[in-house]
C-alpha atoms as a PDB file:
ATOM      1  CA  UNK A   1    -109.375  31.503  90.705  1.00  0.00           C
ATOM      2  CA  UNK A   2    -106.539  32.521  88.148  1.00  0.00           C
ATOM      3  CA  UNK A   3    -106.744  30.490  85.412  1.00  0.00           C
ATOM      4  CA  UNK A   4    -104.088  30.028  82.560  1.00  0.00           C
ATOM      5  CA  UNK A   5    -104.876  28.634  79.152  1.00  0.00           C
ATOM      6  CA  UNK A   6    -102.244  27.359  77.095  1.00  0.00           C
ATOM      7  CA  UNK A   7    -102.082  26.184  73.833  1.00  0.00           C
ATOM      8  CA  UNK A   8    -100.171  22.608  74.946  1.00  0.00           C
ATOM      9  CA  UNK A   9     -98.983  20.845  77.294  1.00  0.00           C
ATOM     10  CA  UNK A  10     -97.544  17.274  78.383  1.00  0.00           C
ATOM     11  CA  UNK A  11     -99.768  17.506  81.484  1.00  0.00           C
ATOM     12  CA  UNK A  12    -101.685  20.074  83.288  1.00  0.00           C
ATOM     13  CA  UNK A  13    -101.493  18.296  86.418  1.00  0.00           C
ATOM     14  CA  UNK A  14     -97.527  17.813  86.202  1.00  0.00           C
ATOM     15  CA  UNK A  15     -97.450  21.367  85.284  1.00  0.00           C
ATOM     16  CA  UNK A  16     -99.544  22.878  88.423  1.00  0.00           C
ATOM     17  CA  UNK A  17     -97.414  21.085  90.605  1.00  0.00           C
ATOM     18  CA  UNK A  18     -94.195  21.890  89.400  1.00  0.00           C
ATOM     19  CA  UNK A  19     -95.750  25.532  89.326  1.00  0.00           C
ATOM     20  CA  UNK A  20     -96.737  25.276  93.295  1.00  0.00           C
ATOM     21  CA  UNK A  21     -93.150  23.736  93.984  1.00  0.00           C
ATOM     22  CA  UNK A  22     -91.184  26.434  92.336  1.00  0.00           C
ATOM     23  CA  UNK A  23     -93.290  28.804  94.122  1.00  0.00           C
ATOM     24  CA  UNK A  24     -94.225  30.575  91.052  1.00  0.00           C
ATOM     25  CA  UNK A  25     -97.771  30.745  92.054  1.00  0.00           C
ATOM     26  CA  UNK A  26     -99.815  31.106  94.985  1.00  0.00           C
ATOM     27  CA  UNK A  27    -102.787  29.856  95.298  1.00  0.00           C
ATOM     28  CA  UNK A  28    -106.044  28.950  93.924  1.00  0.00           C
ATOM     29  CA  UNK A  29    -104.541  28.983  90.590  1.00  0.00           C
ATOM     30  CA  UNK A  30    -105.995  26.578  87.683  1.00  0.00           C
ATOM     31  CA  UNK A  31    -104.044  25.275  84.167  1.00  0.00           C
ATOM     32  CA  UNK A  32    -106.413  24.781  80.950  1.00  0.00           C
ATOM     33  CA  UNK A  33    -105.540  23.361  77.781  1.00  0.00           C
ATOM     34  CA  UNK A  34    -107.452  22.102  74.498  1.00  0.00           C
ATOM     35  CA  UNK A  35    -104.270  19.617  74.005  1.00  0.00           C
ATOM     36  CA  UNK A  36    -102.069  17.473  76.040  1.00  0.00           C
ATOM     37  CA  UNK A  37     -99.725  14.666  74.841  1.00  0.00           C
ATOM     38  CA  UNK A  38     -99.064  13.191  77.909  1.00  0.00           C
ATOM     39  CA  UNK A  39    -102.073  13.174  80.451  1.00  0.00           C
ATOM     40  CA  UNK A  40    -102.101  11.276  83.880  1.00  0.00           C
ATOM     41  CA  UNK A  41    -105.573   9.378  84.558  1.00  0.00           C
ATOM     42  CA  UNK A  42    -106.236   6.945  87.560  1.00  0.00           C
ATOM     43  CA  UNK A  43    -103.778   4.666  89.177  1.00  0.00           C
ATOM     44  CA  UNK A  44    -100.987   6.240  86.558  1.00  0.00           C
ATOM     45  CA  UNK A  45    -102.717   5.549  83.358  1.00  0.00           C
ATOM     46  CA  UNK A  46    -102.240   7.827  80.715  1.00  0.00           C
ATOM     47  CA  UNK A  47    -105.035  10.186  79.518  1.00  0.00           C
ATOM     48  CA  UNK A  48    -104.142  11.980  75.900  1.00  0.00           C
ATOM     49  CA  UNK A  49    -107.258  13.017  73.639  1.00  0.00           C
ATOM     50  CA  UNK A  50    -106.936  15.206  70.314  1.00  0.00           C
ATOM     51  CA  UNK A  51    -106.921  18.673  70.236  1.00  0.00           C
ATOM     52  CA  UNK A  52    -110.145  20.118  70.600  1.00  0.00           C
ATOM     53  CA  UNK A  53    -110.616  18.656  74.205  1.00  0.00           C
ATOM     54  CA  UNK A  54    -110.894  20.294  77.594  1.00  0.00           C
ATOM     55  CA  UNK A  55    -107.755  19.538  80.256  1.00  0.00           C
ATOM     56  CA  UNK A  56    -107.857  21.540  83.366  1.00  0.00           C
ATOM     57  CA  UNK A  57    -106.411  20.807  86.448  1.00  0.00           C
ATOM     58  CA  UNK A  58    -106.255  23.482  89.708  1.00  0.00           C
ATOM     59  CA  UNK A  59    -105.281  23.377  92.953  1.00  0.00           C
ATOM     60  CA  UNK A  60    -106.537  24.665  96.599  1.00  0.00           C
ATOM     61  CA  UNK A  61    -106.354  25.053 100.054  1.00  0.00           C
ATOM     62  CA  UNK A  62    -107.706  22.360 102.210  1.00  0.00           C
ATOM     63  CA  UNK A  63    -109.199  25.211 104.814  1.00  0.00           C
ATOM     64  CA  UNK A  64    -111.585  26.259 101.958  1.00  0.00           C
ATOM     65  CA  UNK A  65    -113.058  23.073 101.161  1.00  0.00           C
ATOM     66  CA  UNK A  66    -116.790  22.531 102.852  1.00  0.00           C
ATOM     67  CA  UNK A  67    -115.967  21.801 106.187  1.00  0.00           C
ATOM     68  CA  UNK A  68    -118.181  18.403 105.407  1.00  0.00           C
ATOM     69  CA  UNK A  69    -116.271  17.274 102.632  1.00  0.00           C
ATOM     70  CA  UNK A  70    -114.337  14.245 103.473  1.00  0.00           C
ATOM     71  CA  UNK A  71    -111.078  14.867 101.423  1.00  0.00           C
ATOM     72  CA  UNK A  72    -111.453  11.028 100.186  1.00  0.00           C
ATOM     73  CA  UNK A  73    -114.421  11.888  98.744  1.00  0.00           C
ATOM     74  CA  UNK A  74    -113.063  15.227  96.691  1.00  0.00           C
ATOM     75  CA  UNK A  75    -112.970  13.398  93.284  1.00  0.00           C
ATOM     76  CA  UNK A  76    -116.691  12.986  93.698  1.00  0.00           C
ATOM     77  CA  UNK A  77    -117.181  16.578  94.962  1.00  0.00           C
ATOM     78  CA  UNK A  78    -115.330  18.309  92.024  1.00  0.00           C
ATOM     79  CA  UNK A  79    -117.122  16.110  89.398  1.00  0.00           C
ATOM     80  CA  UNK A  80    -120.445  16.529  90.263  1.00  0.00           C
ATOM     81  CA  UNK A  81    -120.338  20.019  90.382  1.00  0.00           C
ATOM     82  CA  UNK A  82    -118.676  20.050  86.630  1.00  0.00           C
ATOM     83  CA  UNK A  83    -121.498  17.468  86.011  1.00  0.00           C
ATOM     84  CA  UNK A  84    -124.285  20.280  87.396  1.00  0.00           C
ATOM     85  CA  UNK A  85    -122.651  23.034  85.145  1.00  0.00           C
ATOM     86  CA  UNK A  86    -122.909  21.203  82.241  1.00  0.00           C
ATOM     87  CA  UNK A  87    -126.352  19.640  82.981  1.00  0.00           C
ATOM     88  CA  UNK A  88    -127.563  23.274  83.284  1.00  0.00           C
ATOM     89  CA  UNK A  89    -126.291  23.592  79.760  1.00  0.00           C
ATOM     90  CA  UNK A  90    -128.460  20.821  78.279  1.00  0.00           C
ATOM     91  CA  UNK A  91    -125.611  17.576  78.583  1.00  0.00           C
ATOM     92  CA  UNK A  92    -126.785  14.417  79.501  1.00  0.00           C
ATOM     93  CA  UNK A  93    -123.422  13.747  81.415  1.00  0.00           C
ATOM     94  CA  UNK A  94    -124.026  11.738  84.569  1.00  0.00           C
ATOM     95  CA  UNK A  95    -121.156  10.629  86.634  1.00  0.00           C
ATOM     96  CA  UNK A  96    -119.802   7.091  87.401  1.00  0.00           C
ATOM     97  CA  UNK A  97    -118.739   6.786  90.876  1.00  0.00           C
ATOM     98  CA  UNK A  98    -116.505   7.777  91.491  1.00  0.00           C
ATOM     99  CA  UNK A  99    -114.821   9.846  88.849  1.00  0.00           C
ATOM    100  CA  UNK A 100    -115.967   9.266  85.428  1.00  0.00           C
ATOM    101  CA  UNK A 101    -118.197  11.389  82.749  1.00  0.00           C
ATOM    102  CA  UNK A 102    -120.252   8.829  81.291  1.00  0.00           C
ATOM    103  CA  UNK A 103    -122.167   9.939  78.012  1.00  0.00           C
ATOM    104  CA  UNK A 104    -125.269   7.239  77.744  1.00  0.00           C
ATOM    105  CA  UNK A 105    -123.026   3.768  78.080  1.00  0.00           C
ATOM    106  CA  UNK A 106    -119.328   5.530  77.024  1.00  0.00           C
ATOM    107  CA  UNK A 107    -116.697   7.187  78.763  1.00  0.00           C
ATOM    108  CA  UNK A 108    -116.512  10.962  77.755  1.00  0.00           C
ATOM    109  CA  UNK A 109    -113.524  11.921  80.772  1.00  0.00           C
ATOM    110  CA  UNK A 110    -112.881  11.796  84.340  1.00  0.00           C
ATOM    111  CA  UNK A 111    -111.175  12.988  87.535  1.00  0.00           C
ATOM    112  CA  UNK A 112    -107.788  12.921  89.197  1.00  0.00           C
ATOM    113  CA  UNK A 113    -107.522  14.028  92.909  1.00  0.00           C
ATOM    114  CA  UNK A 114    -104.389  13.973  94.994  1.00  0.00           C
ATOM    115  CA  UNK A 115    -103.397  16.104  98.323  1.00  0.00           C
ATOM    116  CA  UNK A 116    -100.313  17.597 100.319  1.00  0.00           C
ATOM    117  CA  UNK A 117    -100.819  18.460 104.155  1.00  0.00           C
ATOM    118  CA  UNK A 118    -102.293  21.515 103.279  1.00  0.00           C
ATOM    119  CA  UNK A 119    -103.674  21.645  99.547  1.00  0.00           C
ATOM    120  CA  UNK A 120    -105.621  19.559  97.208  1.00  0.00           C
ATOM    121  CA  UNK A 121    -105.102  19.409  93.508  1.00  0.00           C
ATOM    122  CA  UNK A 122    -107.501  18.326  91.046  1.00  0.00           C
ATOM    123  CA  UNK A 123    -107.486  17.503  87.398  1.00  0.00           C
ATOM    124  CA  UNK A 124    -110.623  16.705  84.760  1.00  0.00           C
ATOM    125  CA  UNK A 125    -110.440  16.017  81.130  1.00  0.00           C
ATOM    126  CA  UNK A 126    -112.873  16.353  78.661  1.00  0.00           C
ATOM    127  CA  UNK A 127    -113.633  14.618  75.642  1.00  0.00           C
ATOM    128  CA  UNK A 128    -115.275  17.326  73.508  1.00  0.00           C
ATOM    129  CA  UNK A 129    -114.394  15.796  69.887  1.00  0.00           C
ATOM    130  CA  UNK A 130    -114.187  12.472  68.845  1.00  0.00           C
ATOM    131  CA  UNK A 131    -111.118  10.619  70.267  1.00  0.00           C
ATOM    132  CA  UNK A 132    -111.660   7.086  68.820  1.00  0.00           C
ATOM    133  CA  UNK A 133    -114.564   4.063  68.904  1.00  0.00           C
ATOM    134  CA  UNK A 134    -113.666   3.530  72.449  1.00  0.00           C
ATOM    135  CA  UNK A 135    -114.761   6.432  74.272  1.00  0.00           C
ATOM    136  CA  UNK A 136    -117.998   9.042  73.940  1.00  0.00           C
ATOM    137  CA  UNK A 137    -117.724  12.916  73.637  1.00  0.00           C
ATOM    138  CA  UNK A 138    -119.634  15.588  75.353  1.00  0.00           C
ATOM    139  CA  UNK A 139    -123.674  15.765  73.727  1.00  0.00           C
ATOM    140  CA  UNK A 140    -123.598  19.751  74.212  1.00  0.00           C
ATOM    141  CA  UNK A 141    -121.139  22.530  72.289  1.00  0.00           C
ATOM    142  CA  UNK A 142    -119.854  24.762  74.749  1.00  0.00           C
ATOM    143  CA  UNK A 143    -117.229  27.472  75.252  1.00  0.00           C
ATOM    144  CA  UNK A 144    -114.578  26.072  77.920  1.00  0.00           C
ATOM    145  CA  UNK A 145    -113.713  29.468  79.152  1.00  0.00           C
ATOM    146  CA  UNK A 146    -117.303  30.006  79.557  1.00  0.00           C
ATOM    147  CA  UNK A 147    -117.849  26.528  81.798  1.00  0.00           C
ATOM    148  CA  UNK A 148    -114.754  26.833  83.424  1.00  0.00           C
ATOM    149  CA  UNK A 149    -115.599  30.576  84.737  1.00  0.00           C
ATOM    150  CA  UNK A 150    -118.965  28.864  85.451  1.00  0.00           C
ATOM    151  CA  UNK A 151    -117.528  26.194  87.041  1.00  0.00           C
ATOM    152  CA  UNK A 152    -115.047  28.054  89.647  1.00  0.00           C
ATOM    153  CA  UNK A 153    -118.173  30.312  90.147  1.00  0.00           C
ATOM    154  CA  UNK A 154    -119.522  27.471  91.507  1.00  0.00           C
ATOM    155  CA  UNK A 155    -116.969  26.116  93.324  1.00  0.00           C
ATOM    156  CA  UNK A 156    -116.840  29.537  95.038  1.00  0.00           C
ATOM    157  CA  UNK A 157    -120.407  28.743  96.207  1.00  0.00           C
ATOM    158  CA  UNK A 158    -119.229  26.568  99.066  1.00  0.00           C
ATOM    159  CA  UNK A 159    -121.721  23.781  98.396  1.00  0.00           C
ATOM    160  CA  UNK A 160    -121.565  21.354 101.351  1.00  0.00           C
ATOM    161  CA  UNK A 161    -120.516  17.905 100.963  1.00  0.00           C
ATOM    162  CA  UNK A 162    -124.716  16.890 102.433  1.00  0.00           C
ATOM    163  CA  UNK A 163    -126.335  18.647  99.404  1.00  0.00           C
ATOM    164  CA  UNK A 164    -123.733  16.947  96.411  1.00  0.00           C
ATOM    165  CA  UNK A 165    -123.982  13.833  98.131  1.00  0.00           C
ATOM    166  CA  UNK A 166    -128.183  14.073  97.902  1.00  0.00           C
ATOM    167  CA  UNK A 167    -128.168  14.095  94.122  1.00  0.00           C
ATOM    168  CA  UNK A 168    -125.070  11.688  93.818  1.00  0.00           C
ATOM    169  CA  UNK A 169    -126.918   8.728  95.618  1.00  0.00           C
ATOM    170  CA  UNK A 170    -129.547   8.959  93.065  1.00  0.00           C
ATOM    171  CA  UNK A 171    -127.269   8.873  90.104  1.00  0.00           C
ATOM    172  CA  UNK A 172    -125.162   6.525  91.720  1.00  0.00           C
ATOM    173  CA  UNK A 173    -127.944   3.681  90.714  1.00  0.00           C
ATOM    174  CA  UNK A 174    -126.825   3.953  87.624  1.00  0.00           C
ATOM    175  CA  UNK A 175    -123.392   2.951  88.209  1.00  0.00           C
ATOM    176  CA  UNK A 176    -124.265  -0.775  89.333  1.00  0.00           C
ATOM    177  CA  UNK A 177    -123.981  -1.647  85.958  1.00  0.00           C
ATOM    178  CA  UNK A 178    -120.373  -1.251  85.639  1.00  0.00           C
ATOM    179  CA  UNK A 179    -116.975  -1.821  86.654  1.00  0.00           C
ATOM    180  CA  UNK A 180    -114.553  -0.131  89.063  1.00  0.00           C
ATOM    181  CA  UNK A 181    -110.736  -1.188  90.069  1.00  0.00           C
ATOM    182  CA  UNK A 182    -109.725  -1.531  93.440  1.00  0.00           C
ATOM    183  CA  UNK A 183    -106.262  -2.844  94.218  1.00  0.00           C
ATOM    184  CA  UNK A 184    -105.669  -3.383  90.383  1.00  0.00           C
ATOM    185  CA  UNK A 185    -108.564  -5.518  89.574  1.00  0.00           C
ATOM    186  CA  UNK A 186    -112.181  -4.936  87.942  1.00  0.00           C
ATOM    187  CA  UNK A 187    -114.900  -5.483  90.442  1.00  0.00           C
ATOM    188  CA  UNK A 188    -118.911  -5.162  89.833  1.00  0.00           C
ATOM    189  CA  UNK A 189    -120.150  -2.413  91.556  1.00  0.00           C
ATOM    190  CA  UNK A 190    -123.640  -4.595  91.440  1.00  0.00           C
ATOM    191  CA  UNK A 191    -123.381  -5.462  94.899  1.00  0.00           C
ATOM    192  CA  UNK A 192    -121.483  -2.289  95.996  1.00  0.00           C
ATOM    193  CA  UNK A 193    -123.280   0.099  98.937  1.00  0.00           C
ATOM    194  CA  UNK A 194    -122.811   3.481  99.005  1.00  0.00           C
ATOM    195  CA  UNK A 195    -121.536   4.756 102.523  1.00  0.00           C
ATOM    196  CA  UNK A 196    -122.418   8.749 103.441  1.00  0.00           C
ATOM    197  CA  UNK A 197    -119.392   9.881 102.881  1.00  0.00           C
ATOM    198  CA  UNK A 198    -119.018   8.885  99.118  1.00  0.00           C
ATOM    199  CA  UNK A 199    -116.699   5.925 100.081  1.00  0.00           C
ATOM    200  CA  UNK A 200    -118.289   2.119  98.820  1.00  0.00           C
ATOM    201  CA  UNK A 201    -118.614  -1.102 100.912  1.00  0.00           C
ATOM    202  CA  UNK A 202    -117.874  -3.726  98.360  1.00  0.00           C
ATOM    203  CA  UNK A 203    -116.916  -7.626  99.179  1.00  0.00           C
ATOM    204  CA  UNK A 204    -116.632  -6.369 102.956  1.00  0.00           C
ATOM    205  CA  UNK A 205    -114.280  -3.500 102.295  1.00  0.00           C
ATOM    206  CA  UNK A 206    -114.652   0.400 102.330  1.00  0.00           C
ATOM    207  CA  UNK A 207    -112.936   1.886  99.328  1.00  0.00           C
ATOM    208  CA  UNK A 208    -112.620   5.819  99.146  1.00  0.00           C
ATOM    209  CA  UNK A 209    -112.793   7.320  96.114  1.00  0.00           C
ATOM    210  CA  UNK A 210    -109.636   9.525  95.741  1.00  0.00           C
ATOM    211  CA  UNK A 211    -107.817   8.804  93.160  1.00  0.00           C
END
């Protein structure tokens, strides 16, 4: 994985793709940042923190994702293995399904996953500093070029889908207590069951989780 640090940005997500258009890349390739004034989050809602933070987004080729890996289910897949590095660091960071960093009972960041025919792209931030009352920050210090080697070292591992999903359906307990939107409305995930392949059954529908 190349990965390119720069010292700002409007969005590293909007920047990897433009990147991968223009053909001025190949492949796996990854964009970091400590500051971005004009972040995309879930369902198109804007995800800007103060400098200081960890933005990242990268992109790959479907063909060397587990073969088990539903590509629905990617958000979940990416996070959790972020979520391992950093647990392996000392964090508390657990994940709320199905793509945000929870800190105790606040938001620290989350995932964005979208896919072409034949590649996937993925983008986390990372509240490291304070950002306002709202949201949490990471409990650890760390090095982001240090946990995002760590992390593509992972990622390199090939970790099936079966063995991310194990330790996910624990965690995922914890999520019950909040909210999640679907269709552009806040629904309990109190009642919601997860499915095997990291989608939820909730009020008789299956939502995936890529986002």
């Amino acid at each position: 994985m190349k990965i390119i640090t720069l010292d700002e940005i409007d969005s590293t997500h909007k920047y990897l793709k433009e990147l991968i258009k223009n053909e001025t890349y190949t492949y796996p390739l990854c964009i970091a940042t400590s500051y971005q004034t004009n972040g995309t989050g879930s369902r198109g809602n804007k995800w800007q923190g103060k400098r200081g933070n960890l933005f990242f987004s990268f992109v790959l080729q479907k063909k060397d994702l587990p073969k088990d890996l539903e590509i629905q289910s990617a958000s979940i897949y990416f996070s959790y293995i972020l979520k391992t590095v950093l647990s392996s660091k000392g964090s508390k960071v657990w994940l709320k399904w199905p793509n945000d960093f929870y800190i105790d009972e606040k938001k620290i960041g989350g995932t964005i996953t979208t896919a072409t025919r034949d590649l996937i792209f993925c983008g986390i931030g990372l509240n490291l500093v304070e950002v306002d009352n709202d949201f949490g920050k990471l409990d650890i210090n760390i090095d982001s070029k240090i946990i995002l080697e760590l992390y593509f070292e992972n990622l390199k591992k090939d970790i099936s889908w079966k063995q991310i999903f194990s330790q996910f359906k624990v965690e995922f307990l914890r999520s019950k207590k909040y909210k999640t939107t679907i269709e552009n409305t806040k629904i309990s995930l109190q009642n919601a069951i997860l499915n095997d392949d990291g989608s939820i059954k909730i009020d008789n529908k299956k939502v995936f989780s890529l986002r």
